[in-house]
N, C-alpha and C. Protein backbone atom coordinates (compact mmCIF):
# COMPACT_ATOMS: atom_id res chain seq x y z
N UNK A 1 62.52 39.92 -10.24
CA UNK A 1 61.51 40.92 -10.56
C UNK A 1 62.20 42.16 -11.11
N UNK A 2 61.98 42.51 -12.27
CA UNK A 2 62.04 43.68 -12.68
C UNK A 2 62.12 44.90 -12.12
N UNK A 3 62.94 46.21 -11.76
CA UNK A 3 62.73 47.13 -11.29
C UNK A 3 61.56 48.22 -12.18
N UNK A 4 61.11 48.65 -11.52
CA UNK A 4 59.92 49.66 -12.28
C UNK A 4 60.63 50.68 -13.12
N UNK A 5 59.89 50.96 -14.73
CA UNK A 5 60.44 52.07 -15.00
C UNK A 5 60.05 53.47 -14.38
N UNK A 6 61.24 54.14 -14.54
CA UNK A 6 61.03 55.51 -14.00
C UNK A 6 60.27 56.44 -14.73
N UNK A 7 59.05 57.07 -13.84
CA UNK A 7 58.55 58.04 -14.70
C UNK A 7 58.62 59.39 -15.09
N UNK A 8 59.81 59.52 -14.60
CA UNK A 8 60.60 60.77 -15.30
C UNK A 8 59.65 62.36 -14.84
N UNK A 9 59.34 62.82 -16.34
CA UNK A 9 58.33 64.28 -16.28
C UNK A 9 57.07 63.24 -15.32
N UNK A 10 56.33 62.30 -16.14
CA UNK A 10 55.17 61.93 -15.87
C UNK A 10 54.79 61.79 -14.48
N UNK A 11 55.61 61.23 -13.54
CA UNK A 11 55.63 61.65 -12.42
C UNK A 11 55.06 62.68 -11.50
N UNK A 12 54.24 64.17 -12.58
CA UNK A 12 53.99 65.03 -12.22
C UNK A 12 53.11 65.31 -13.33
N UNK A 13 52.74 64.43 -13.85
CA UNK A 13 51.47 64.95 -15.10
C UNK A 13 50.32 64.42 -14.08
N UNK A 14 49.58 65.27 -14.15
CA UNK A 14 48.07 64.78 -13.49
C UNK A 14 46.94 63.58 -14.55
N UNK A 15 46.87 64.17 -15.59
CA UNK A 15 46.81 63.50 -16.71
C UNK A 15 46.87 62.24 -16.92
N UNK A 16 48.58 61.59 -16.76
CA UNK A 16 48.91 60.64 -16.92
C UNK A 16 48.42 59.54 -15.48
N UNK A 17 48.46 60.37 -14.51
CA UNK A 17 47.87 59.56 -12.85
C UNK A 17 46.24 59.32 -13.42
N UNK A 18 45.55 60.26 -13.75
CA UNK A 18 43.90 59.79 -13.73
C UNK A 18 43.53 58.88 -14.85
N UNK A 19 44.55 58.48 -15.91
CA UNK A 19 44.82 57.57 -16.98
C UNK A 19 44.42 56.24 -16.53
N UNK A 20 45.43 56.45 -15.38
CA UNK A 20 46.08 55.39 -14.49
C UNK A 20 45.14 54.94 -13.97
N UNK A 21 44.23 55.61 -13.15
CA UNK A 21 43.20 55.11 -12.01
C UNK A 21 42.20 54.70 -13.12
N UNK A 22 42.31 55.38 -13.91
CA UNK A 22 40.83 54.80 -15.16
C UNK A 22 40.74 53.40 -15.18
N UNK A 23 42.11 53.04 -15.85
CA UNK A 23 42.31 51.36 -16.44
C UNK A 23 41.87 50.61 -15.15
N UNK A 24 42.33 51.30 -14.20
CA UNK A 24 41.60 50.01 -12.82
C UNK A 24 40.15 50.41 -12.69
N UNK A 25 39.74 51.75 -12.38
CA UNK A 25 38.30 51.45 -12.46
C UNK A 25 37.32 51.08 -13.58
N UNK A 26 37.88 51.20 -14.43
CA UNK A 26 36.84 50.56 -15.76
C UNK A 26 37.01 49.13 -15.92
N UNK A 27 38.22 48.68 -15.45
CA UNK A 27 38.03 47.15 -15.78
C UNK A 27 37.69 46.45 -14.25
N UNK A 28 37.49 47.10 -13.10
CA UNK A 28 36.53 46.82 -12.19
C UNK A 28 34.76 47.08 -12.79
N UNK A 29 34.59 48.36 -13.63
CA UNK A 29 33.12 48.42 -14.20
C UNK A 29 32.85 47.42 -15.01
N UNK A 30 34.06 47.16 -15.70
CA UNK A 30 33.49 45.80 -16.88
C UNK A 30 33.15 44.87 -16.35
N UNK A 31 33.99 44.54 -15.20
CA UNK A 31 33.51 42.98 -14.74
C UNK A 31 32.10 43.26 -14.06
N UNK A 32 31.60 43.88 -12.89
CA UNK A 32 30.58 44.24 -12.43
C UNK A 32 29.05 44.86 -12.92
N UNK A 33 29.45 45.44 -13.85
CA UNK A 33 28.73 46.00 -14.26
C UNK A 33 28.19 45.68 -16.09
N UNK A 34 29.44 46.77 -16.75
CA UNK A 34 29.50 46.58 -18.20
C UNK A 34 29.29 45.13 -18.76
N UNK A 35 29.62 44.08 -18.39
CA UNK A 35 29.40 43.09 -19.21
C UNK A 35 28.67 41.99 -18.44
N UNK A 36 28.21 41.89 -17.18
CA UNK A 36 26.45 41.27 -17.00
C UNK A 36 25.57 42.22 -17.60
N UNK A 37 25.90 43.57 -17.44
CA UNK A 37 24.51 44.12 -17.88
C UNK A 37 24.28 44.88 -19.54
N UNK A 38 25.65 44.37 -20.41
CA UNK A 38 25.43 45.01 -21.18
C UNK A 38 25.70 46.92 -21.45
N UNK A 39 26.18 47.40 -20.30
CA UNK A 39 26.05 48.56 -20.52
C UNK A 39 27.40 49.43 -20.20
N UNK A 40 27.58 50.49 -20.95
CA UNK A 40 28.72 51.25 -21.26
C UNK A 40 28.39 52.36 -19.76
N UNK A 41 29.92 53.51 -19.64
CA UNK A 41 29.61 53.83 -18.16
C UNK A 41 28.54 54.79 -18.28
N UNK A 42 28.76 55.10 -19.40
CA UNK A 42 27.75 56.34 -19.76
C UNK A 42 26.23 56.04 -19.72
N UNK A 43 25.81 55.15 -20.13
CA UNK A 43 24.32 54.52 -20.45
C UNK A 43 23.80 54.14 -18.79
N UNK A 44 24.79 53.52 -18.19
CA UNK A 44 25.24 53.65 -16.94
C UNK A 44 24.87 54.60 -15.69
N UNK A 45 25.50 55.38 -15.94
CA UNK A 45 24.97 56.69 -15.30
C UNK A 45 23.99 57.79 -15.81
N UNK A 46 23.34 57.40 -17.16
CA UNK A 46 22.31 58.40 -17.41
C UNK A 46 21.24 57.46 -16.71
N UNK A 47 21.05 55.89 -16.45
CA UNK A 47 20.17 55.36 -16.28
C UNK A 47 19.97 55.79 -14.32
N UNK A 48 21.27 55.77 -14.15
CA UNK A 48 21.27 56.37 -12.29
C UNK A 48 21.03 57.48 -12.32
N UNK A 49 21.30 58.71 -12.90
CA UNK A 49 20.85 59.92 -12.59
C UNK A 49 19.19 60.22 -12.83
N UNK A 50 18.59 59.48 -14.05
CA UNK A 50 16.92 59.34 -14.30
C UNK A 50 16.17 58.38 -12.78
N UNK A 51 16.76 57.49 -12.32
CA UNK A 51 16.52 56.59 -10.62
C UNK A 51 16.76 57.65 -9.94
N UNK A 52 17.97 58.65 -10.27
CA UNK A 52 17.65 59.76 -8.88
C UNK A 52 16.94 60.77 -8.72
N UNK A 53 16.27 61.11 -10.02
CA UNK A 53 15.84 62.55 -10.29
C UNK A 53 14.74 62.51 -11.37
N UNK A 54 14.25 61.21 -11.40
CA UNK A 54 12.79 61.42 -12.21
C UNK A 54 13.09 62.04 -13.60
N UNK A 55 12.17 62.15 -14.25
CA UNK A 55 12.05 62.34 -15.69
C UNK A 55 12.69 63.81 -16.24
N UNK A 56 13.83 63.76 -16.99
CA UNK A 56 14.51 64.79 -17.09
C UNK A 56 14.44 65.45 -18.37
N UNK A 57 14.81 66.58 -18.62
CA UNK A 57 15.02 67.25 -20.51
C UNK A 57 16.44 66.78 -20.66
N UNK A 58 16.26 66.38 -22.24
CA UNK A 58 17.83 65.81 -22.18
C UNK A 58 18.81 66.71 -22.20
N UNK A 59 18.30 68.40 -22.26
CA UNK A 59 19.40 68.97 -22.12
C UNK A 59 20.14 69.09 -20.71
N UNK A 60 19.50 69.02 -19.87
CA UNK A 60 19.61 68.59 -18.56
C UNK A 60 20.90 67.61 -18.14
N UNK A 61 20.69 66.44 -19.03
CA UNK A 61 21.04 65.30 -18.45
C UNK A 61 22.02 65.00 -19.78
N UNK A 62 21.98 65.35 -20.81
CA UNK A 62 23.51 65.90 -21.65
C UNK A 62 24.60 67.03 -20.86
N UNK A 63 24.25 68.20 -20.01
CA UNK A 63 25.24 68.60 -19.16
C UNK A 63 25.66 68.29 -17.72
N UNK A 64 25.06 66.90 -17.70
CA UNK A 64 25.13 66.39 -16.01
C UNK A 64 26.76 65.45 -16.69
N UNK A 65 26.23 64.92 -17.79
CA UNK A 65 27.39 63.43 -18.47
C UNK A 65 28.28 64.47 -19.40
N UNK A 66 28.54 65.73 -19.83
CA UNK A 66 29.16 66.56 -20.31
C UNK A 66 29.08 65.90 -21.46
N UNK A 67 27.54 65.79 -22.53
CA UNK A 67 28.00 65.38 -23.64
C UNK A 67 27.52 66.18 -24.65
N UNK A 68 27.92 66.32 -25.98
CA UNK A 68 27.29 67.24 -26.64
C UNK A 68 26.23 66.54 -27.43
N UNK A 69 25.35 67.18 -27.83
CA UNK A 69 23.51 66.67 -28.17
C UNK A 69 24.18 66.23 -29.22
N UNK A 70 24.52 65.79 -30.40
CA UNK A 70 24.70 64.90 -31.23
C UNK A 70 25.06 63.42 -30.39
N UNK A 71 25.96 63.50 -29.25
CA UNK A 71 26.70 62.45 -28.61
C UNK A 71 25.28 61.50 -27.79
N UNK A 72 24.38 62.43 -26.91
CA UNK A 72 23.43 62.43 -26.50
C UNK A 72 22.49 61.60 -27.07
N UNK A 73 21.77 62.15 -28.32
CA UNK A 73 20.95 62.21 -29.03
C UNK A 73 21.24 60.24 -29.72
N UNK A 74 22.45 59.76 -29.66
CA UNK A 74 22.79 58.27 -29.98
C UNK A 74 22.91 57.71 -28.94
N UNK A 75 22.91 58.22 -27.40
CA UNK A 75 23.14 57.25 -26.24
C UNK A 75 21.73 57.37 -25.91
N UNK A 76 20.40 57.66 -26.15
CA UNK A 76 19.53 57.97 -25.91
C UNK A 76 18.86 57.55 -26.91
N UNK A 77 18.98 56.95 -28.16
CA UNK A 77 18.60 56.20 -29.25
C UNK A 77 19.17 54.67 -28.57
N UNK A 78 20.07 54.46 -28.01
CA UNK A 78 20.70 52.88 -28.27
C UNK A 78 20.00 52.69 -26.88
N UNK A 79 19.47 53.41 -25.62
CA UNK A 79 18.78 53.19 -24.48
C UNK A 79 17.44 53.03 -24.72
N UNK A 80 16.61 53.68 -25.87
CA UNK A 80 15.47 53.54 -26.01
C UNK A 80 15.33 52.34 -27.11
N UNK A 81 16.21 51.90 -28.05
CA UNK A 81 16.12 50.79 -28.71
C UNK A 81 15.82 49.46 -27.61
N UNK A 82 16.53 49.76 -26.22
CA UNK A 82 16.73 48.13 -25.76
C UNK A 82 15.57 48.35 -24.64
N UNK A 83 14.67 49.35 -25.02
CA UNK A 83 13.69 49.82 -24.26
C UNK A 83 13.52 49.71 -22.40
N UNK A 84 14.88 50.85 -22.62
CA UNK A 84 15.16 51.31 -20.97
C UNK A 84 14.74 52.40 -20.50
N UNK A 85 14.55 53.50 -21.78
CA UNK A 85 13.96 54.82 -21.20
C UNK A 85 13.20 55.02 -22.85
N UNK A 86 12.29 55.78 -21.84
CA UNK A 86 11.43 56.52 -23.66
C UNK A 86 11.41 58.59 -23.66
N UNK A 87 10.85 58.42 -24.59
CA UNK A 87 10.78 59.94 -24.75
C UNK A 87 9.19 60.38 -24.48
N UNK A 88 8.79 61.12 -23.76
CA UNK A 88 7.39 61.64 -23.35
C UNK A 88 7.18 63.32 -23.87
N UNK A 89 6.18 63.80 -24.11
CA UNK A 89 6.52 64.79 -23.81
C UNK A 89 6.31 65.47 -22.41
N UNK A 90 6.70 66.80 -22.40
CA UNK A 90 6.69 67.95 -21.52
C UNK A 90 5.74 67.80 -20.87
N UNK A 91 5.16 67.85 -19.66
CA UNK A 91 3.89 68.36 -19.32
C UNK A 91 3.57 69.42 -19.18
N UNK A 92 4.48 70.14 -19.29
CA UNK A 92 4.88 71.83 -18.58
C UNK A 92 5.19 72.45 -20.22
N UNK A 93 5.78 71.95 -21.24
CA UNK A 93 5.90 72.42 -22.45
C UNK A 93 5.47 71.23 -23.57
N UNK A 94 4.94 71.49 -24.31
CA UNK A 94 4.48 70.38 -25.13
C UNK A 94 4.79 70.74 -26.49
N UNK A 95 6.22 71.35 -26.53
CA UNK A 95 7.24 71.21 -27.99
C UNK A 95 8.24 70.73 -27.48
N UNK A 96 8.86 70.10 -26.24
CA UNK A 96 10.07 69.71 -25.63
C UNK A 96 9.59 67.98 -24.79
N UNK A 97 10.08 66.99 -24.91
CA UNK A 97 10.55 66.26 -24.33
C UNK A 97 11.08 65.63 -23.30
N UNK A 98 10.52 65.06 -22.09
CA UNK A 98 11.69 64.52 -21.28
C UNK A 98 11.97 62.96 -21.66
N UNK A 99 12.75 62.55 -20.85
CA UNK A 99 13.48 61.45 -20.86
C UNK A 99 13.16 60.73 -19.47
N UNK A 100 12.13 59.31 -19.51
CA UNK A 100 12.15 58.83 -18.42
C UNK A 100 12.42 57.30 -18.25
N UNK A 101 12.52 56.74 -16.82
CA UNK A 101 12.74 55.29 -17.63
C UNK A 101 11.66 54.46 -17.51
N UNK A 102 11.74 53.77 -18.16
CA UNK A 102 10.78 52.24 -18.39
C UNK A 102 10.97 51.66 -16.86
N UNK A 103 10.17 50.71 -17.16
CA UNK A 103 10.13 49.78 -16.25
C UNK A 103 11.41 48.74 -16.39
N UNK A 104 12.10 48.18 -17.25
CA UNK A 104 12.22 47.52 -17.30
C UNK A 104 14.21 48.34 -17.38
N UNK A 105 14.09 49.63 -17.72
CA UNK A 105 15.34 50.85 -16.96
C UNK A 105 15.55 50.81 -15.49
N UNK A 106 14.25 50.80 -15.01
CA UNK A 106 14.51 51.09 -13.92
C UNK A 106 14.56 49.79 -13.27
N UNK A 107 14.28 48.40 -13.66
CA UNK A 107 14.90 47.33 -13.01
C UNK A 107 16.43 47.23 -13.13
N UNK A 108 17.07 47.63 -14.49
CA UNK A 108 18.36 47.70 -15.00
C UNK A 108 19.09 48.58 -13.86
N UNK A 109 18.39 49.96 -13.74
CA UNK A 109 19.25 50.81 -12.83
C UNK A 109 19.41 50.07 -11.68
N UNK A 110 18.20 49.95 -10.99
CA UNK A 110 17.94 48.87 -9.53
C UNK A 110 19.27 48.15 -9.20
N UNK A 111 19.34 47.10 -10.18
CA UNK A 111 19.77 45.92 -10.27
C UNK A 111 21.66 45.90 -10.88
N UNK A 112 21.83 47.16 -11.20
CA UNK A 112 22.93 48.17 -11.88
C UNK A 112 23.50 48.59 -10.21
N UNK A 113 23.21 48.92 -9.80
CA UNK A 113 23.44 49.25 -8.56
C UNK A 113 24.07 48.76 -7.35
N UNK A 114 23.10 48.02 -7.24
CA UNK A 114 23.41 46.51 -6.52
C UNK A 114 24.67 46.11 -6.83
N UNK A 115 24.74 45.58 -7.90
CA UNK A 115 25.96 44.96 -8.26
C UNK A 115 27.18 45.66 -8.29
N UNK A 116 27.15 47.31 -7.92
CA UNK A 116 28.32 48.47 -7.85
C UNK A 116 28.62 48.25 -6.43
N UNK A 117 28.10 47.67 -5.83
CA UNK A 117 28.42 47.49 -4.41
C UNK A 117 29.95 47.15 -4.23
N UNK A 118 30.13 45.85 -4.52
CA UNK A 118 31.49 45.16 -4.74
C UNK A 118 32.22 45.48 -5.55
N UNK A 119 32.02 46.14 -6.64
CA UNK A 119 32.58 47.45 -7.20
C UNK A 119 33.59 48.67 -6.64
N UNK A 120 32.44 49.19 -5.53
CA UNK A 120 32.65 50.11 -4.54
C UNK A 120 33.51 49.60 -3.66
N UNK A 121 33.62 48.41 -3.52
CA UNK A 121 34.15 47.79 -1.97
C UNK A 121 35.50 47.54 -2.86
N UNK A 122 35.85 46.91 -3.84
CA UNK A 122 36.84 47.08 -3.86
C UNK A 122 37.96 47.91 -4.14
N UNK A 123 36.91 49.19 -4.84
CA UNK A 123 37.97 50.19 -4.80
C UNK A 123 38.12 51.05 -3.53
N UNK A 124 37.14 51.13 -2.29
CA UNK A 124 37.44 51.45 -1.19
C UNK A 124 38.80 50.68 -0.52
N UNK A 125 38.71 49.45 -0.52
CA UNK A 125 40.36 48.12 -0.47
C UNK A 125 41.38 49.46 -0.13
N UNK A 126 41.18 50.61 -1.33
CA UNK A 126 42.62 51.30 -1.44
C UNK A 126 42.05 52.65 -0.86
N UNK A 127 41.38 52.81 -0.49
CA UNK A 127 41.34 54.18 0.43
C UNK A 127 40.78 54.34 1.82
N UNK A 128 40.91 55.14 2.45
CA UNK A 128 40.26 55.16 3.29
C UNK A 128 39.00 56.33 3.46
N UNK A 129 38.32 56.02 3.99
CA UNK A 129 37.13 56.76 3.88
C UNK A 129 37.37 58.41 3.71
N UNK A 130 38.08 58.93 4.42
CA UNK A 130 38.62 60.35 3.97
C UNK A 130 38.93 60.80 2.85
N UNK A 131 39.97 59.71 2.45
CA UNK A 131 40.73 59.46 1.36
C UNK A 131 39.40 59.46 -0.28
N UNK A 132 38.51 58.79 0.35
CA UNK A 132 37.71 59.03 -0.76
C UNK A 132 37.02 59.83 -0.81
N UNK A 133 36.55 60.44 -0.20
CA UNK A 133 35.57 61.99 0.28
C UNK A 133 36.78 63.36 -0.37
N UNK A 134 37.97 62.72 -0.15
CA UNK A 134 38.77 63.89 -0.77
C UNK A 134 38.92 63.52 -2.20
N UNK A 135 39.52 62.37 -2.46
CA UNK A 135 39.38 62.30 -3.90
C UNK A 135 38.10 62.78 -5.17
N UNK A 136 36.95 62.44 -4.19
CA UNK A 136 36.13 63.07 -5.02
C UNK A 136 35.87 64.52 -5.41
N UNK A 137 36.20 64.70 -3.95
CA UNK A 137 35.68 66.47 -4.27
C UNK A 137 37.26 66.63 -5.16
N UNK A 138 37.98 66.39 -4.71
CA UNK A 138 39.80 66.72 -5.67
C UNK A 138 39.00 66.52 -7.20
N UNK A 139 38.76 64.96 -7.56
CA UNK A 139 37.84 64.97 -9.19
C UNK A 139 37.09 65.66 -9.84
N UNK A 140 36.01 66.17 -8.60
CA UNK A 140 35.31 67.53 -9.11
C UNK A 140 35.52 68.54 -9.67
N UNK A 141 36.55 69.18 -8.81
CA UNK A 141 37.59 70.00 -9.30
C UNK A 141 38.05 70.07 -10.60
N UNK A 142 38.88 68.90 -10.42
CA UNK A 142 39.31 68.92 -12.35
C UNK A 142 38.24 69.04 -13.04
N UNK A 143 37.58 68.31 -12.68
CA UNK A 143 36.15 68.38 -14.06
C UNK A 143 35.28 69.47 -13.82
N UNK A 144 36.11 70.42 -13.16
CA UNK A 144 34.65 71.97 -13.25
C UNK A 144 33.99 71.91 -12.81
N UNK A 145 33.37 70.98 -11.70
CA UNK A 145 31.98 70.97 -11.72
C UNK A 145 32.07 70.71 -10.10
């Protein structure tokens, strides 16, 4: 067996560590998630945050996924093409829009979910419950929020 290369500076890039954890959790999302259900992480989690919080403005729910309204405005076209969420208007303003889901979104989210279970379980495998309660809030952090 090969000895590991040394990671020198990187060793201390934060950067290069959350790189790291990506490639394992996204190709845990692909298998679970992304490719039974068709869906990217993003489409993903706009469809869980609309299951948690009812019918939203997309400006709302463009700064929950940090995306900018052009970015938005196509993940919210390719969700309403496969008719998971639609556009309504306002009830409260009727020149503005929310974003809610279908029926057939909210079986996706449902059923999106479910299947994050074993998802969840196996990336718990490597932490321990603390361990993940800190990591998250630590993630938060970086991401401002």
């Amino acid at each position: 067996m090969q000895e590991r290369l040394s990671l020198g500076v990187l060793s201390d890039v934060l950067g290069y560590h959350i790189a790291q954890a990506r490639v394992t959790t996204m190709d845990s999302f692909v298998r679970h998630i992304g490719q039974p259900f068709g869906l990217r992480t993003v489409e993903y989690s706009l469809l869980l945050l609309l299951l948690a919080n009812g019918p939203q403005a997309p400006k709302r729910l463009g700064q929950a996924l940090a995306l900018s309204a052009p970015n938005l405005t196509l993940l919210l076209d390719r969700l309403q093409e496969r008719g998971l969420i639609r556009r309504e208007r306002s009830p409260t303003d009727g020149r503005s829009h929310n974003i809610v889901l279908t029926d057939a979104g909210r079986r996706m989210a449902d059923d999106g979910a479910a299947a994050a279970a074993p998802m969840e379980r196996e990336l718990d495998d490597r932490l321990s419950r603390a361990e993940r309660l800190m990591l998250i809030e630590l993630l938060r952090k970086v991401a401002g929020r």
